[in-house]
Protein backbone atom coordinates (compact mmCIF):
# COMPACT_ATOMS: atom_id res chain seq x y z
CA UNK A 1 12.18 0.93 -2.96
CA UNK A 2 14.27 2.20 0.38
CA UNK A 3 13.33 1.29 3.41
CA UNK A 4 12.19 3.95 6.52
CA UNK A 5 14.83 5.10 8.23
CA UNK A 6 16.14 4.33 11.99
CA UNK A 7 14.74 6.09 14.07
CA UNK A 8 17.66 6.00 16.03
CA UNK A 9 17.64 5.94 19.93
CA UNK A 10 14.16 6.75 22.33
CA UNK A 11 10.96 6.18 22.42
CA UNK A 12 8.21 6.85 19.92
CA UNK A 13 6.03 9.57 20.74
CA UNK A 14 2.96 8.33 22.84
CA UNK A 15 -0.37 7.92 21.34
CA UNK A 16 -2.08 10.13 22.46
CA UNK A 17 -5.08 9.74 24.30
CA UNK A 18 -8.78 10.68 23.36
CA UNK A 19 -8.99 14.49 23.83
CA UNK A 20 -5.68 15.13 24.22
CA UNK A 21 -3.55 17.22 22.35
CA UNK A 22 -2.89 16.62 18.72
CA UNK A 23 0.92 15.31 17.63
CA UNK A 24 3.09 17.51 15.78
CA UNK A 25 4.76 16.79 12.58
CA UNK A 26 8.01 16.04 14.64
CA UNK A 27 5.58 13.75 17.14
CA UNK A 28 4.54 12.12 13.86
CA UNK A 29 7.30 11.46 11.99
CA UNK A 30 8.99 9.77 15.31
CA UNK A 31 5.95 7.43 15.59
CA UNK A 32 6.06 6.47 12.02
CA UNK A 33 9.61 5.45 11.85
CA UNK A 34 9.02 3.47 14.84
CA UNK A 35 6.37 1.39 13.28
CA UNK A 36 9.01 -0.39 11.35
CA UNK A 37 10.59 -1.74 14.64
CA UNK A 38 7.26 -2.39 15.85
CA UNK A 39 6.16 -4.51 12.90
CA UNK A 40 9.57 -6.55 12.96
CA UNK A 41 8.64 -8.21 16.22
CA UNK A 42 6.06 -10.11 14.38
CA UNK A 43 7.70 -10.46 10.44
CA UNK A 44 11.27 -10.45 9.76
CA UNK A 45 12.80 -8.96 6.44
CA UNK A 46 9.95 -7.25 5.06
CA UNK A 47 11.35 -3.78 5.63
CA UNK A 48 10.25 -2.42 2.18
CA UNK A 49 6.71 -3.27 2.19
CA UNK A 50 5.89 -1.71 5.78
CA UNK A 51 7.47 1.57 4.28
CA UNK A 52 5.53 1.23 1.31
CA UNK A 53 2.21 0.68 3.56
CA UNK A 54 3.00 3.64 5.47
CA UNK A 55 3.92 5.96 2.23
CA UNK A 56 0.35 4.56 1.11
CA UNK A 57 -1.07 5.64 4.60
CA UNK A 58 0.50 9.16 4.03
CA UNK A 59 -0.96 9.24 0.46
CA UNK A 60 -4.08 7.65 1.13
CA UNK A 61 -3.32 5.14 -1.89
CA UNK A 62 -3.52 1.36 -1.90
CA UNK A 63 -1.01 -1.38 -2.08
CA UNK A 64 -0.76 -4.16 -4.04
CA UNK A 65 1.59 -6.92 -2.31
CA UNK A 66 2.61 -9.31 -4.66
CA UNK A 67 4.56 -12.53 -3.66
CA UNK A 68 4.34 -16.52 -3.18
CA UNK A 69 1.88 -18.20 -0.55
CA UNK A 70 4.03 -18.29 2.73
CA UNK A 71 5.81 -14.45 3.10
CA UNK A 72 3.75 -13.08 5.37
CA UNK A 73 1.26 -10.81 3.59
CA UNK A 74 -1.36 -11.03 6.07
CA UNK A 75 0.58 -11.23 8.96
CA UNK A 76 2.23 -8.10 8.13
CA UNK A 77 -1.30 -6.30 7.56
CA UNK A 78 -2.21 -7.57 10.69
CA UNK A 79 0.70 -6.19 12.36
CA UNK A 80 1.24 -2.62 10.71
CA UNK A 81 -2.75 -1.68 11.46
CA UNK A 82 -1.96 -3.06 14.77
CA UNK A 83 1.19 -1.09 15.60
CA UNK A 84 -0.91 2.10 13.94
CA UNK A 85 -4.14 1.39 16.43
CA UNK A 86 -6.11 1.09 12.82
CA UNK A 87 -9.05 -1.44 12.24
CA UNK A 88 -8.16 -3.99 9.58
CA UNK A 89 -10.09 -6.95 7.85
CA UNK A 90 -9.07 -9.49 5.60
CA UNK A 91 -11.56 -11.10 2.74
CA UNK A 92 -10.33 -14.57 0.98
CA UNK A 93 -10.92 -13.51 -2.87
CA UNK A 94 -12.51 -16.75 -3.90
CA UNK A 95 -14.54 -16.93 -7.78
CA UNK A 96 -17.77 -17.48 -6.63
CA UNK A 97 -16.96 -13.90 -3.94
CA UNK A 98 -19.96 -11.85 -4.54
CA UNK A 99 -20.11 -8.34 -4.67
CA UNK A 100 -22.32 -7.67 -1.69
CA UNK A 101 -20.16 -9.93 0.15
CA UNK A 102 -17.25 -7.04 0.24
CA UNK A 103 -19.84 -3.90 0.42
CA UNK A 104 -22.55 -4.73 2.52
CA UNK A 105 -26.01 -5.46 1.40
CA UNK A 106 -29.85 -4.44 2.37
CA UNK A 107 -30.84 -7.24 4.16
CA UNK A 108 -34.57 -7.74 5.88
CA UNK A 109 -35.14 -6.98 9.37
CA UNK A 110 -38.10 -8.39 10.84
CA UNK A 111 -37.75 -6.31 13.80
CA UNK A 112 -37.76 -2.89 11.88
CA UNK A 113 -40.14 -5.35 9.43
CA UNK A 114 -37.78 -3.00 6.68
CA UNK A 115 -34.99 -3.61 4.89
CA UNK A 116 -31.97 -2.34 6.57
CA UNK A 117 -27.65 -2.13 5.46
CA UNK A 118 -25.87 -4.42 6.69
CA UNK A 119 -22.07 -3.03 6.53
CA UNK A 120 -19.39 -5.44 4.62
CA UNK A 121 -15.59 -5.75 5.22
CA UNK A 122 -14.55 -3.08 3.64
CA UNK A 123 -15.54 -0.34 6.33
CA UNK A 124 -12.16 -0.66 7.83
CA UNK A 125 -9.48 1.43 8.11
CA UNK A 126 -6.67 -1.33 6.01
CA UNK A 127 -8.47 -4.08 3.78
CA UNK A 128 -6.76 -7.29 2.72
CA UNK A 129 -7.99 -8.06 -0.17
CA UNK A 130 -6.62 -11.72 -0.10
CA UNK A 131 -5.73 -13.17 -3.50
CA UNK A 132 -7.78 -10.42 -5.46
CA UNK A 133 -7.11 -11.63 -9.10
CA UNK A 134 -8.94 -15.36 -8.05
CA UNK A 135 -12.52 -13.52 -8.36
CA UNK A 136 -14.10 -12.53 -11.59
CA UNK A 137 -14.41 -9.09 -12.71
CA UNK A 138 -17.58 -8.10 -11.59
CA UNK A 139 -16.55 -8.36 -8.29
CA UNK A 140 -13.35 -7.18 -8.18
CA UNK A 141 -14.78 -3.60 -9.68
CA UNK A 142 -16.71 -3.64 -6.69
CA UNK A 143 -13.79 -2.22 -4.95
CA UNK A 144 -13.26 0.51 -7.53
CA UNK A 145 -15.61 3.15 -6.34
CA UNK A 146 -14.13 1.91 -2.81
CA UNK A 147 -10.53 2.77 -4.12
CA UNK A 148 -11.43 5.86 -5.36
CA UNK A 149 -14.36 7.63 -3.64
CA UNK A 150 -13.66 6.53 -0.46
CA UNK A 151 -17.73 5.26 -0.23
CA UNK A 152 -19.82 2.68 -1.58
CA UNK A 153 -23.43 2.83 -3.08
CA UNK A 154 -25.69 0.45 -2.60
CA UNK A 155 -29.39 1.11 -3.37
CA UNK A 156 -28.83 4.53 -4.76
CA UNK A 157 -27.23 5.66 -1.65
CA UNK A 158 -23.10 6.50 -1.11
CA UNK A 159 -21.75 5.31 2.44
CA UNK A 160 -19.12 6.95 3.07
CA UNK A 161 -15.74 4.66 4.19
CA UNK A 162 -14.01 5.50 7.58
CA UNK A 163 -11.28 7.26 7.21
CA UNK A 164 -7.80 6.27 6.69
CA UNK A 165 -9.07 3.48 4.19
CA UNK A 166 -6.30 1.73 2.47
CA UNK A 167 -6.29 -1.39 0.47
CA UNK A 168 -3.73 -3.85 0.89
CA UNK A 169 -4.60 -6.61 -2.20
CA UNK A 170 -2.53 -9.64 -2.77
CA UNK A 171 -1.51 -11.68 -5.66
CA UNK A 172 0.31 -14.74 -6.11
CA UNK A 173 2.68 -14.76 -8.70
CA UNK A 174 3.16 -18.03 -9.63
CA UNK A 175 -0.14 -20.20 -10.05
CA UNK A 176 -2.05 -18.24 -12.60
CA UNK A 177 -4.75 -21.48 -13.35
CA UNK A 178 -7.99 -20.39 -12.78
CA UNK A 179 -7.36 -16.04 -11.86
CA UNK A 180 -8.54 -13.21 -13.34
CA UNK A 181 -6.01 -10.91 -14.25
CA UNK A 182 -6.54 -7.53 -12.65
CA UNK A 183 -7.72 -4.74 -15.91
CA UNK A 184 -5.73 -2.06 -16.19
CA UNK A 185 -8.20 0.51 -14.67
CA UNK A 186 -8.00 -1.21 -11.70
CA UNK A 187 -4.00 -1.61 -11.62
CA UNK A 188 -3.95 2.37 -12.22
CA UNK A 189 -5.85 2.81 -8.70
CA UNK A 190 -2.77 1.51 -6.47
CA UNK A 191 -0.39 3.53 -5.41
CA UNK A 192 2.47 0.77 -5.36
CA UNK A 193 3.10 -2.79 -6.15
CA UNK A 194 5.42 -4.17 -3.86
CA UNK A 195 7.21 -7.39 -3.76
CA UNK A 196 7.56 -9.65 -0.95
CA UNK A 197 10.61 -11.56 -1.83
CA UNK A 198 11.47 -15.16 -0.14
CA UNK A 199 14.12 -13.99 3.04
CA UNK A 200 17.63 -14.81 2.85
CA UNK A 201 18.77 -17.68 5.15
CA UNK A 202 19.44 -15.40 8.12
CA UNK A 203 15.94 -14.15 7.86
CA UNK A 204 14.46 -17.69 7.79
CA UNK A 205 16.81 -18.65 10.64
CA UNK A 206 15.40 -15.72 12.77
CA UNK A 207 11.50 -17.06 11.67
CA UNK A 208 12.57 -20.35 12.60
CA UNK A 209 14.08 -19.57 15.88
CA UNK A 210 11.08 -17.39 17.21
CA UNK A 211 8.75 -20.22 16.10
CA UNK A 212 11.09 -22.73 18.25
CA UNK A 213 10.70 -19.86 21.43
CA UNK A 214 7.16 -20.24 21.22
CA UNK A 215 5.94 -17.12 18.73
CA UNK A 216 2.41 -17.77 17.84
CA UNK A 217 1.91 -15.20 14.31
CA UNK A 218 -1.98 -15.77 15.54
CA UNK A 219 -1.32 -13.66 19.08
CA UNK A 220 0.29 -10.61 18.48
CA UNK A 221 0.11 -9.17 21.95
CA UNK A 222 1.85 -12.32 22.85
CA UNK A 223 4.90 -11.04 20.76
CA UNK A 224 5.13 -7.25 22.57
CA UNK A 225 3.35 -5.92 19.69
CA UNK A 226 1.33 -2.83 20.59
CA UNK A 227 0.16 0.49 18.94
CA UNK A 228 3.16 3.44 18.91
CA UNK A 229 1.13 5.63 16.15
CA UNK A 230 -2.66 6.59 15.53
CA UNK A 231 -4.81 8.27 13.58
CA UNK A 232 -3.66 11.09 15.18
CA UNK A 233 -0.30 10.87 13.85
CA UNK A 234 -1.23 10.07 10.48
CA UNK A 235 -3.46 13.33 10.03
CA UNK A 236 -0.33 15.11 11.50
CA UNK A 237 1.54 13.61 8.92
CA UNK A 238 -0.56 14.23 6.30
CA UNK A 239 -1.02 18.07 7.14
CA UNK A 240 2.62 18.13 7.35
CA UNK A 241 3.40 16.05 3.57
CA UNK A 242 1.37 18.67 2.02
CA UNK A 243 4.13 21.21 2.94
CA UNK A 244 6.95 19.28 1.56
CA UNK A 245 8.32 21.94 -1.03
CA UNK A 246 9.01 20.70 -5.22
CA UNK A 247 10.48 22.78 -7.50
CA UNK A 248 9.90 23.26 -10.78
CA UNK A 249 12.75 21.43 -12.04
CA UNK A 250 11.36 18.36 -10.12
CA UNK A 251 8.27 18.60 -11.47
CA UNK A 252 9.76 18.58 -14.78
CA UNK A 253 11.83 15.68 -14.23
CA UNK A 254 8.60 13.56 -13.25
CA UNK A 255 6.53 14.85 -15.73
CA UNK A 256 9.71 13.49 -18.42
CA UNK A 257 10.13 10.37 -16.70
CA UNK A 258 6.67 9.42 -17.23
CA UNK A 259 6.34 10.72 -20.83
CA UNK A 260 9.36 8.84 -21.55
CA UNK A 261 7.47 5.57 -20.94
CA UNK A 262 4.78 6.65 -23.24
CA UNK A 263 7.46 6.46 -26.02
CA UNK A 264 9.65 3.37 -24.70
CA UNK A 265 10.02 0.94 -27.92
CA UNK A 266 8.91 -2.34 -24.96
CA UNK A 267 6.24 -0.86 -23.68
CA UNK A 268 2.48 -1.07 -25.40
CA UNK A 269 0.95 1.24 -22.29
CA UNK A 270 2.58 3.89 -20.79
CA UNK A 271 1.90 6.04 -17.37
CA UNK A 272 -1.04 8.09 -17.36
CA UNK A 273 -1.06 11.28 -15.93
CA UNK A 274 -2.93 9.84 -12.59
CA UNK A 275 0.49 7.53 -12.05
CA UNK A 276 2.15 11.20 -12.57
CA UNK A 277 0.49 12.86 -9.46
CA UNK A 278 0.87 9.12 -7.71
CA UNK A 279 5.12 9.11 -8.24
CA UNK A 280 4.66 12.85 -7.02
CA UNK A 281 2.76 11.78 -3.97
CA UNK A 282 4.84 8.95 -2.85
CA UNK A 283 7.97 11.37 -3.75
CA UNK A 284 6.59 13.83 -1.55
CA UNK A 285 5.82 11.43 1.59
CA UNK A 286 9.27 9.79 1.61
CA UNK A 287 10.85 12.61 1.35
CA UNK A 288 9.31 13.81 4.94
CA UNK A 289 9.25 10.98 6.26
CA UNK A 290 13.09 10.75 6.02
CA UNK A 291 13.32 14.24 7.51
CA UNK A 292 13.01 16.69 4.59
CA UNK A 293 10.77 19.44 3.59
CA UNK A 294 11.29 19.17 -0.24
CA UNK A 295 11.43 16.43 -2.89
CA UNK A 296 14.62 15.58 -4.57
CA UNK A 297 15.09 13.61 -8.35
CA UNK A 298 16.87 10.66 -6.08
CA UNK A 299 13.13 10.50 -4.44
CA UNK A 300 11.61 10.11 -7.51
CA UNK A 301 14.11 7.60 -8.92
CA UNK A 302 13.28 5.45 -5.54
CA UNK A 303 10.27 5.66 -6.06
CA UNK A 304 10.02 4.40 -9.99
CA UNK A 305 9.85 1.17 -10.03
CA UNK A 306 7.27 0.50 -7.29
CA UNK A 307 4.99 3.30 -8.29
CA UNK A 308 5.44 3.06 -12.14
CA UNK A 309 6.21 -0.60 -12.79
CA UNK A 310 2.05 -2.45 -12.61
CA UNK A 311 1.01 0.79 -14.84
CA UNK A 312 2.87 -0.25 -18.09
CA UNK A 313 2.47 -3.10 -20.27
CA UNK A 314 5.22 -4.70 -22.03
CA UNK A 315 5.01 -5.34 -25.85
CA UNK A 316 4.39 -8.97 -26.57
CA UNK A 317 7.80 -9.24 -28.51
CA UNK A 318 9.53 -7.72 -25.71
CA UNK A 319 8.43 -10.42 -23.41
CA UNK A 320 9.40 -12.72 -25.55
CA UNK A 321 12.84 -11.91 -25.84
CA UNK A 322 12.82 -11.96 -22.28
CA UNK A 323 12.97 -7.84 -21.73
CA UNK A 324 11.80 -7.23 -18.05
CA UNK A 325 9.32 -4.22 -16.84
CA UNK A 326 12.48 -3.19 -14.25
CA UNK A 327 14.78 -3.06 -17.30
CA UNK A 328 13.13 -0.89 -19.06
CA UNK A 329 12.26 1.30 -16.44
CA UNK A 330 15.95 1.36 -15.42
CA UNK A 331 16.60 2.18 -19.14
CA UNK A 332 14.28 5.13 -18.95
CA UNK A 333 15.50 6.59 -15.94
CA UNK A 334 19.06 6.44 -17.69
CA UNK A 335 17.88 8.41 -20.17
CA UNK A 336 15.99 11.09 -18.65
CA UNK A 337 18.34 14.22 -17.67
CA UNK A 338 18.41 14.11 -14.38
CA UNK A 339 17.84 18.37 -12.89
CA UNK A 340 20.75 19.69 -10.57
């Protein structure tokens, strides 16, 4: 996946302040491709997954960040909702998690002498899901209707989330003893999965050396960190994404991309249609976001492998002989006439 663009010279457009004004489109966009500066004073060489969290942002989809203990998953959460002036709470995904314990629960009041809800984590604006596949099943669909509705129910009654509400989940890739594999259904619900790769030496040099000047990834205002987007800017952007222009020929080309992993000889599972409108979505938000008002097939081939790649399921013999999900993605999009 690219990465957002620099935005070159200047300050960000301010944030504005309650009352004022709303941002343009040209207010937001600035702000947005300053986040990625913003976020790099607190984690170094993560440039793809802060564009992916703000492409998610734009869509209102969820992420799913998937790397080894140590990469700075949650100190990148912590950063982007705190360069975006968003609230953000983490839960540690632990097998005996209950569902109540990420929703909220009635809970007895004596004062009230009634039961009353008592709100859980996930009214926030950007949940980390810590380590989601190391609860069982019944809790992890708690998050579902969460995902999707944008509201919980508990006792009969939907609560509606605050709004943006994005899910940042983690995984790590490499101890498996004792998870629970996320179901498919639940994989279909994020917008991207995103890697977060171990940084090349001159990235670990840089972490070393701001550790040795006294960075503390705890204190973030410590490190110059502070909010140049909003909410504001995000609605801005969103009003403005929904403008982005696709032609027919575009939509063509994503609708035969994703039919063409239906009928991929590796694959067992296939997109769905919902991964359709997703590739569409994210197509359509980094295509504004890097100063365009329509979608191109090279924004949908960016776009592939981190929108497409948790939605299909390799066939057992493929894995076997060692056949990768990015291979035959690769192999798809090679085949696939690309519209000019």
């Amino acid at each position: 996946m690219p990465v957002l663009p620099d935005p070159g010279p200047g300050d960000p457009a301010p944030v504005p302040a309650p009352g004022a004004g709303a941002p343009t489109a040209e207010d937001a966009r600035a702000a947005l491709l300053a986040v990625r500066a913003e976020v790099g004073k607190a984690v170094v060489g993560q440039d793809v997954a802060v564009t992916g969290l703000v492409v998610a942002l734009l869509c209102r989809g969820h992420v799913l960040l998937e790397g080894v203990p140590g990469t700075a998953k949650t100190l990148l959460v912590r950063a982007l909702a705190a360069s975006l002036r968003l609230g953000t709470a983490r839960v540690q995904f632990t097998p005996d998690l209950m569902p109540g314990d990420v929703t909220g629960s009635l809970v007895y009041d004596a004062g009230q002498s009634d039961l009353v809800f008592r709100e859980g984590p996930v009214f926030t604006n950007l949940l980390l899901a810590d380590e989601i596949n190391r609860t069982p099943p019944k809790t992890q669909a708690s998050l579902l209707e969460a995902m999707e509705e944008r509201q919980v129910t508990v006792d009969g009654r939907p609560r509606p989330l605050p709004a943006p509400f994005v899910v940042a989940a983690t995984q790590n890739p490499v101890e498996q003893e004792g998870t629970y594999p996320l179901p498919e259904a639940q994989l279909d619900r994020f917008l991207l999965k995103l890697r977060l790769p171990l940084p090349p030496r001159e990235a670990e040099l840089e972490v070393l050396s701001r550790h040795a000047a006294g960075f503390d990834p705890r204190d973030l205002d410590a490190a110059g960190l502070r909010p140049v987007a909003g909410p504001e800017h995000l609605e801005a952007a969103r009003r403005a994404v929904t403008g982005v222009r696709v032609a027919p020929e575009v939509l063509g080309y994503v609708v035969d991309v994703v039919r063409a992993t239906r009928e991929a000889p590796s694959l067992s599972l296939g997109v769905s249609p919902r991964g359709a409108t997703m590739l569409l979505a994210a197509a359509r938000a980094w295509a504004w976001l890097t100063g365009r008002d329509y979608v191109t097939p090279d924004d949908v081939k960016a776009l592939v492998p981190a929108t497409l790649g948790h939605r299909v399921q390799l066939r057992p013999e493929a894995e076997l002989e060692g056949v990768t999900v990015e291979a035959v993605l690769a192999s798809v999009l090679a085949g696939v006439p690309v519209p000019r």
